[in-house]
PDB file of N, CA and C in Angstrom:
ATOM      1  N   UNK A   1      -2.341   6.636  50.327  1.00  0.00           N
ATOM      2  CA  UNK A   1      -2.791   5.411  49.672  1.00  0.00           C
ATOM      3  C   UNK A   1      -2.473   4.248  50.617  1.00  0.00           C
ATOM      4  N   UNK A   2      -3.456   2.958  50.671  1.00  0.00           N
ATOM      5  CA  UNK A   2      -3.422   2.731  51.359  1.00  0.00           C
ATOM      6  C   UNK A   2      -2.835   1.090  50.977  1.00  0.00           C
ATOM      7  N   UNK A   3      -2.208   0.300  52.302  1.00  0.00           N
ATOM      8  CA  UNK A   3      -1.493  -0.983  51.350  1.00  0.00           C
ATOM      9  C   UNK A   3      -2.223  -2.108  50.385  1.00  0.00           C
ATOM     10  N   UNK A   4      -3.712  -1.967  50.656  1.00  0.00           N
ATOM     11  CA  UNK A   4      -4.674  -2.729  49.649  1.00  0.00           C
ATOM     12  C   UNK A   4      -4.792  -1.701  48.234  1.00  0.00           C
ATOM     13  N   UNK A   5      -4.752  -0.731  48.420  1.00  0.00           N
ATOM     14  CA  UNK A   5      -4.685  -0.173  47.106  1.00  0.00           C
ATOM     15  C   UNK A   5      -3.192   0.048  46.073  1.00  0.00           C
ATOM     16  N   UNK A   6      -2.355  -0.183  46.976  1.00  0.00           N
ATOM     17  CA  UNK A   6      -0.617   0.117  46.311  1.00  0.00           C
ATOM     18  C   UNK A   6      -0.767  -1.503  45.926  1.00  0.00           C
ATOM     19  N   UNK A   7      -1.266  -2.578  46.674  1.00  0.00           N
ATOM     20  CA  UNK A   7      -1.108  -3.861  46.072  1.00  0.00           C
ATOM     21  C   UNK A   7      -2.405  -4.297  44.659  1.00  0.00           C
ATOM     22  N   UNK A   8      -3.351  -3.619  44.906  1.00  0.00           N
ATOM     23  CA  UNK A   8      -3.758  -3.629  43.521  1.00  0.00           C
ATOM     24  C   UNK A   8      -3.518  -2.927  42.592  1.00  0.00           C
ATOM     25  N   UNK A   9      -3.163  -1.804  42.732  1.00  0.00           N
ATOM     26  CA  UNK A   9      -2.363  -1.051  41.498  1.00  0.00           C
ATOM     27  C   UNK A   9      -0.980  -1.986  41.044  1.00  0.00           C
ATOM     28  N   UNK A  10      -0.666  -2.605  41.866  1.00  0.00           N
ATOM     29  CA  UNK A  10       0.812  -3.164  41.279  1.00  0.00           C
ATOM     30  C   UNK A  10       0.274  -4.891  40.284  1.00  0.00           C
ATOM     31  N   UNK A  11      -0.987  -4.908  40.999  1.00  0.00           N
ATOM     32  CA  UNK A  11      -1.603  -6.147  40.433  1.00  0.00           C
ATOM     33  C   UNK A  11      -2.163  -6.142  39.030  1.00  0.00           C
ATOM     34  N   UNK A  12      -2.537  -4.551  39.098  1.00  0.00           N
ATOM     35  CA  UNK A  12      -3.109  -4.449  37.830  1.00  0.00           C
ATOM     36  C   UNK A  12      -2.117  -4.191  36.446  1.00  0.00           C
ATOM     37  N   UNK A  13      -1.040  -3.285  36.907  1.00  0.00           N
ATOM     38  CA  UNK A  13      -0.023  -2.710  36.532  1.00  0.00           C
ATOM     39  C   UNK A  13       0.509  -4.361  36.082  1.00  0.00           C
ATOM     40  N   UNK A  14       1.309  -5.369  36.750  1.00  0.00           N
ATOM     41  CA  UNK A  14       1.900  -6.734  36.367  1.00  0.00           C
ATOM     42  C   UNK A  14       0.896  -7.473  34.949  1.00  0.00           C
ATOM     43  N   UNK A  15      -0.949  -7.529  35.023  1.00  0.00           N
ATOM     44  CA  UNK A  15      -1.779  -7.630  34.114  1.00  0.00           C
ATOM     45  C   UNK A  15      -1.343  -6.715  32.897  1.00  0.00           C
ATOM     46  N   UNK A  16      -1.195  -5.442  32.686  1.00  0.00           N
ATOM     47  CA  UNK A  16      -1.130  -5.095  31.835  1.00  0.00           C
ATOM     48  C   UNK A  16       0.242  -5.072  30.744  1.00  0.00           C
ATOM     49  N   UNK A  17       1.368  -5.081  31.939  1.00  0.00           N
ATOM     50  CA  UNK A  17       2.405  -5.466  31.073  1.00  0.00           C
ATOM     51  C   UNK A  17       2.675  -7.024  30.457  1.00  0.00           C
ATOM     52  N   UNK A  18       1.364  -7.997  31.034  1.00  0.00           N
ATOM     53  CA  UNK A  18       1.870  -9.104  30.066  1.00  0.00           C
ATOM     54  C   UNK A  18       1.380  -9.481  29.002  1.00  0.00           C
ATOM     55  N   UNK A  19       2.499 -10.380  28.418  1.00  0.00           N
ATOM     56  CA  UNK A  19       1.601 -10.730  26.622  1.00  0.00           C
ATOM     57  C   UNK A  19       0.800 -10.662  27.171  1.00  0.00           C
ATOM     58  N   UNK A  20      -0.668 -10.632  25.841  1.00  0.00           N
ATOM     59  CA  UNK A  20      -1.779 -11.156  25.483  1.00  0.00           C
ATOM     60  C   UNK A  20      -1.862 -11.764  24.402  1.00  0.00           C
ATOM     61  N   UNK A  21      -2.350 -12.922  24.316  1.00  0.00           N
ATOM     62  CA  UNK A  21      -2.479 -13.605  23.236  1.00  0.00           C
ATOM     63  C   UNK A  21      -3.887 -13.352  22.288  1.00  0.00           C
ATOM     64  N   UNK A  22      -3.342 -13.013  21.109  1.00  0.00           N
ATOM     65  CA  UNK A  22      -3.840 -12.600  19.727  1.00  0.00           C
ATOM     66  C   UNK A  22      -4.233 -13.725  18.746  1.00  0.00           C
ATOM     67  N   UNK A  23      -4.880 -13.049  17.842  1.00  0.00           N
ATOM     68  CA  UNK A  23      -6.077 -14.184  17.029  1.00  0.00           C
ATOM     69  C   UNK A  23      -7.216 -14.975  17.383  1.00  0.00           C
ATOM     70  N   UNK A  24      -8.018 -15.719  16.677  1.00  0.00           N
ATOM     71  CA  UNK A  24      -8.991 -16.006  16.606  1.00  0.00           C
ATOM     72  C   UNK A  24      -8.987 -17.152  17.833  1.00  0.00           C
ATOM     73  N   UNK A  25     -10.118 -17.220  18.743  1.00  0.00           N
ATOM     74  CA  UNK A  25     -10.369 -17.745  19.863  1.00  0.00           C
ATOM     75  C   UNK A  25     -10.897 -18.959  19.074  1.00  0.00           C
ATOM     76  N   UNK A  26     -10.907 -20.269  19.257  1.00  0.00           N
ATOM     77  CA  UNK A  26     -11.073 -21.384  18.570  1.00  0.00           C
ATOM     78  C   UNK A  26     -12.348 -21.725  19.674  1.00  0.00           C
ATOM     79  N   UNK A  27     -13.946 -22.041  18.501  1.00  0.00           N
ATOM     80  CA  UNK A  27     -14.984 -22.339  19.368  1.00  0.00           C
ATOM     81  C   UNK A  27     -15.298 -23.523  19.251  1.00  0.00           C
ATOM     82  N   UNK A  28     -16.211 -24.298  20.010  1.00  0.00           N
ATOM     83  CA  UNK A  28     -16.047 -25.677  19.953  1.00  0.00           C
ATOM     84  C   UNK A  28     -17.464 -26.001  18.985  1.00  0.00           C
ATOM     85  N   UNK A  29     -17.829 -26.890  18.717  1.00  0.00           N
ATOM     86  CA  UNK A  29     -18.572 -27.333  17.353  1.00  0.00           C
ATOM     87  C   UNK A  29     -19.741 -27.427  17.344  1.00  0.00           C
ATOM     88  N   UNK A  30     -20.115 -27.896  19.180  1.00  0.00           N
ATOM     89  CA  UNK A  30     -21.379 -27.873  19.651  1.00  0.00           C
ATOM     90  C   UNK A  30     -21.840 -26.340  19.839  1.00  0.00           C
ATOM     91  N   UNK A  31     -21.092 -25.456  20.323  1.00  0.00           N
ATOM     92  CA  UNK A  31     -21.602 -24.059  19.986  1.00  0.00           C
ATOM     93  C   UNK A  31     -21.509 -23.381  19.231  1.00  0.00           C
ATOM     94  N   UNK A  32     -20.653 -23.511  17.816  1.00  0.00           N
ATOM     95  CA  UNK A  32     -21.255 -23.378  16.554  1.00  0.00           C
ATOM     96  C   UNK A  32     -22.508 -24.001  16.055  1.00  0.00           C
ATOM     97  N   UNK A  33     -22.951 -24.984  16.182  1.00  0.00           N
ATOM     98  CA  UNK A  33     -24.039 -25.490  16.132  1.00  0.00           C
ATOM     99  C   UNK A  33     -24.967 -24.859  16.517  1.00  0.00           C
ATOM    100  N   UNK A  34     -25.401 -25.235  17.595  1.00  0.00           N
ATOM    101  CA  UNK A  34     -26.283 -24.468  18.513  1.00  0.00           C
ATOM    102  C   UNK A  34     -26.562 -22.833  18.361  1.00  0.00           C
ATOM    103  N   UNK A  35     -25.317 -22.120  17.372  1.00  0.00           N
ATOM    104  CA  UNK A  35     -25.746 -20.762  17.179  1.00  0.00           C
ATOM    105  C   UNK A  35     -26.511 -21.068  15.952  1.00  0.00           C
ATOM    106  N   UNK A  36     -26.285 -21.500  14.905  1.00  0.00           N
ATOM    107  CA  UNK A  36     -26.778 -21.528  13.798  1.00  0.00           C
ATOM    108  C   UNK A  36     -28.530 -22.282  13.707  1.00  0.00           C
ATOM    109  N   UNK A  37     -28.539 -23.118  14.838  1.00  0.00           N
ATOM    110  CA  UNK A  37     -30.061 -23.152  15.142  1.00  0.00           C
ATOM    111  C   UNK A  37     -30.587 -22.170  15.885  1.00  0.00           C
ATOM    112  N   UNK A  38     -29.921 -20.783  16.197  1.00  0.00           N
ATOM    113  CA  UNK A  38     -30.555 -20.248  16.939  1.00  0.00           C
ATOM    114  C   UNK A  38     -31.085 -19.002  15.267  1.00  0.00           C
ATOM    115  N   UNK A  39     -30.076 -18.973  15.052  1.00  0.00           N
ATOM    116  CA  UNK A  39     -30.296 -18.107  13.843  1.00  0.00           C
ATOM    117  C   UNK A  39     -31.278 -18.562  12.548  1.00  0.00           C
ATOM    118  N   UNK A  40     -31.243 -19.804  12.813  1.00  0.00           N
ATOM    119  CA  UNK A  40     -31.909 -20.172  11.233  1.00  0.00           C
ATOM    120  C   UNK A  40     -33.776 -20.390  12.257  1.00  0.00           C
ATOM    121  N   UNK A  41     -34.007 -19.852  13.355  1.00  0.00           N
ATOM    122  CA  UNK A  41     -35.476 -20.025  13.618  1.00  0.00           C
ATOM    123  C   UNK A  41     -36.031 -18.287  12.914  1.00  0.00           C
ATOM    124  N   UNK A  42     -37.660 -18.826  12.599  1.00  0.00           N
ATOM    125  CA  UNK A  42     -38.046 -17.618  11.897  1.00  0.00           C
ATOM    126  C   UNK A  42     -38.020 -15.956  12.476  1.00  0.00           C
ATOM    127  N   UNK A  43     -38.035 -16.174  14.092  1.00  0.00           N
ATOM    128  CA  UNK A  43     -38.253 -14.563  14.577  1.00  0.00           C
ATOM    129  C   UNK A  43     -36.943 -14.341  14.552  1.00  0.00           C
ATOM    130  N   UNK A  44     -35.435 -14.697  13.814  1.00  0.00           N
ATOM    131  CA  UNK A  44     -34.311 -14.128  13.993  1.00  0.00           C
ATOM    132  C   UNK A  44     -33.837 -14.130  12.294  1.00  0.00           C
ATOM    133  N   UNK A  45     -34.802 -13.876  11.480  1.00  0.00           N
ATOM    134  CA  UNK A  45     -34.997 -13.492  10.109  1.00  0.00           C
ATOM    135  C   UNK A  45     -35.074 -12.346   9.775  1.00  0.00           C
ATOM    136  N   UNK A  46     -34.379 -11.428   8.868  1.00  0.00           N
ATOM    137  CA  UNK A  46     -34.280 -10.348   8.528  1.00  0.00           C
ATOM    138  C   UNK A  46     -36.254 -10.175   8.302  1.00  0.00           C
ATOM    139  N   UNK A  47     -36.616  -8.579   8.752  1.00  0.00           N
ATOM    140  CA  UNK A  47     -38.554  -8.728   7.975  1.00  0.00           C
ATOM    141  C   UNK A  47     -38.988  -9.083   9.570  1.00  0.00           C
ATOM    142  N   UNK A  48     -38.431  -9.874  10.579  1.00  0.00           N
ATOM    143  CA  UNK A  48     -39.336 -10.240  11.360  1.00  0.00           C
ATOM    144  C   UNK A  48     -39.831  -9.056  12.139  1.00  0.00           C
ATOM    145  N   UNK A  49     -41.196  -9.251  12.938  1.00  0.00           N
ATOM    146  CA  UNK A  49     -41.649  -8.464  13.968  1.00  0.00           C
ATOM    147  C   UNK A  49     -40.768  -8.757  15.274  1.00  0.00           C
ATOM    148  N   UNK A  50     -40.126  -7.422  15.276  1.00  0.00           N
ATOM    149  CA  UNK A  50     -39.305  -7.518  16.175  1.00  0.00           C
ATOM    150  C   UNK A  50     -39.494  -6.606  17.424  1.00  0.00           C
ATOM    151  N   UNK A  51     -40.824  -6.221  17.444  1.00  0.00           N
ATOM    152  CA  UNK A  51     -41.675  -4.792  18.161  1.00  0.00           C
ATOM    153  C   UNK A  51     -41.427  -4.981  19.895  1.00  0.00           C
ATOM    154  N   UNK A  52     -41.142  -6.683  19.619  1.00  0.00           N
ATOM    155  CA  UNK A  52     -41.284  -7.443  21.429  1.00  0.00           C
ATOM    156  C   UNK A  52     -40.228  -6.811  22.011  1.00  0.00           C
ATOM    157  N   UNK A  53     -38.485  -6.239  21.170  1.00  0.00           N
ATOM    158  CA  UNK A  53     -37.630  -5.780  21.713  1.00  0.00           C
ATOM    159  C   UNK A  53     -37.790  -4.261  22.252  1.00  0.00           C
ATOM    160  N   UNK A  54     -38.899  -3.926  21.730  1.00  0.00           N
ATOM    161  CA  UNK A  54     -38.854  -2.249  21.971  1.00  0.00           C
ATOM    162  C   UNK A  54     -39.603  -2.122  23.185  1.00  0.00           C
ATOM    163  N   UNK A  55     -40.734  -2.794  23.526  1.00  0.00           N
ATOM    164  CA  UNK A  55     -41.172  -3.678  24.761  1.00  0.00           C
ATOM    165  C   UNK A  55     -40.578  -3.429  25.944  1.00  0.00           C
ATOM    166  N   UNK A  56     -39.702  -4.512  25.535  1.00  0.00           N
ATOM    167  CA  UNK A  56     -38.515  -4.938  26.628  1.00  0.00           C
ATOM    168  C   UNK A  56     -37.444  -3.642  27.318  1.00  0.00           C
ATOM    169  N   UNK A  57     -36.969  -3.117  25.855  1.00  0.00           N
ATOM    170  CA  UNK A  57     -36.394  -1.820  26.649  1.00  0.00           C
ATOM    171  C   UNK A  57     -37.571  -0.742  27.039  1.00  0.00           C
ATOM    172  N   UNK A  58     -38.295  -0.830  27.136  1.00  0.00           N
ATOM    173  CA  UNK A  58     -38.945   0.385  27.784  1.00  0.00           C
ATOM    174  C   UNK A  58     -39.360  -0.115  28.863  1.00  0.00           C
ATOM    175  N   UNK A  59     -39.848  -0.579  28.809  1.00  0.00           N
ATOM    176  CA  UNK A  59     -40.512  -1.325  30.348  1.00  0.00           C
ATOM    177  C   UNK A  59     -39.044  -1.889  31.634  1.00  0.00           C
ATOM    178  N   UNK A  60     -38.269  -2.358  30.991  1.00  0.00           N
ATOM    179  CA  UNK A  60     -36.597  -2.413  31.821  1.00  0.00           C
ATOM    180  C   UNK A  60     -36.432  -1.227  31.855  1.00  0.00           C
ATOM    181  N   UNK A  61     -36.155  -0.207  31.136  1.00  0.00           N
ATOM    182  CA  UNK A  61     -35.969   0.831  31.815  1.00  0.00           C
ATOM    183  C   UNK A  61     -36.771   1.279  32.188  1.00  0.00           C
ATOM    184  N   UNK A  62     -37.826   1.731  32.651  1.00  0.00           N
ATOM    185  CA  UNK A  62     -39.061   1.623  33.713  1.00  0.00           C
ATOM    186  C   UNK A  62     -38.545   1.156  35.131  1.00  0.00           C
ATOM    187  N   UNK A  63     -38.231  -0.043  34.925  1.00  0.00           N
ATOM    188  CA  UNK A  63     -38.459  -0.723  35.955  1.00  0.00           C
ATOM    189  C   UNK A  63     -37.076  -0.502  36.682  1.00  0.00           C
ATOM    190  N   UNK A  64     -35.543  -0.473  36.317  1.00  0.00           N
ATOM    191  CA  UNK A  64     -34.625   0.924  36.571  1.00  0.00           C
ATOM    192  C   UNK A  64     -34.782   1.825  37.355  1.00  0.00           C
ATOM    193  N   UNK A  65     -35.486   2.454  36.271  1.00  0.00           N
ATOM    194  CA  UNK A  65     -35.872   3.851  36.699  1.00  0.00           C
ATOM    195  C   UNK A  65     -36.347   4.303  38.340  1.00  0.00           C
ATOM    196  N   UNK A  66     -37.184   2.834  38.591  1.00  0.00           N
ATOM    197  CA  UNK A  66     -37.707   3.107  39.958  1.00  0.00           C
ATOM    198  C   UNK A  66     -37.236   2.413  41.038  1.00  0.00           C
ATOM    199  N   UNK A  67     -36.036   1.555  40.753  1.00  0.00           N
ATOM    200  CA  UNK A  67     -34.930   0.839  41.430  1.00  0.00           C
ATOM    201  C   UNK A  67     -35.003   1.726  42.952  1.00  0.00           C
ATOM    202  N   UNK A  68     -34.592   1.387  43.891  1.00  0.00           N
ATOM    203  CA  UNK A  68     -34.220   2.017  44.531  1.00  0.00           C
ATOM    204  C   UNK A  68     -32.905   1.676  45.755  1.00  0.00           C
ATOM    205  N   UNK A  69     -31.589   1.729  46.082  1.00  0.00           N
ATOM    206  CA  UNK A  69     -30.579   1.287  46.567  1.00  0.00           C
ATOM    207  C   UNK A  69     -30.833   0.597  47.928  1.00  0.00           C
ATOM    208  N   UNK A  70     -30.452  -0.507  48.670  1.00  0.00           N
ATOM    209  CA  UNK A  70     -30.823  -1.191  49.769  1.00  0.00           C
ATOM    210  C   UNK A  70     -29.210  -1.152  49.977  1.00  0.00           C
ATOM    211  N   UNK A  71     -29.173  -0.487  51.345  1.00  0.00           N
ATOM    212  CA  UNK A  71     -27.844  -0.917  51.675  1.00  0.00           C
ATOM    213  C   UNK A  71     -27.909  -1.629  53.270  1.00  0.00           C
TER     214      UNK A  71
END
């Protein structure tokens, strides 16, 4: 093992033994907002045509599929 890897194992190892702080993450008002106009528009209504998502994953994975690695 090599000394970049004994120093991130010890880096990661120091991360895991410390607190983490617990409970609710406090959001700010403008993005509560801003979700609730996202939710109260009609295509994010229970009933809607939502066919555009099935779309999307097939054709992304398609397009995946034929990825090919550039190194």
């Amino acid at each position: 093992m090599d000394s970049l890897d004994r120093a991130t194992l010890e880096l990661l190892d120091r991360y895991r033994r410390s607190p983490r702080e617990a409970g609710p993450v406090p959001l700010a008002e403008t993005y509560l907002r801003a979700v609730s106009q996202i939710e109260a528009l009609p295509e994010n209504h229970d009933g809607a045509d939502k066919t555009w998502v099935v779309t999307l994953v097939r054709r992304s994975a398609d397009l995946w599929s034929r990825a090919v690695r550039v190194r």
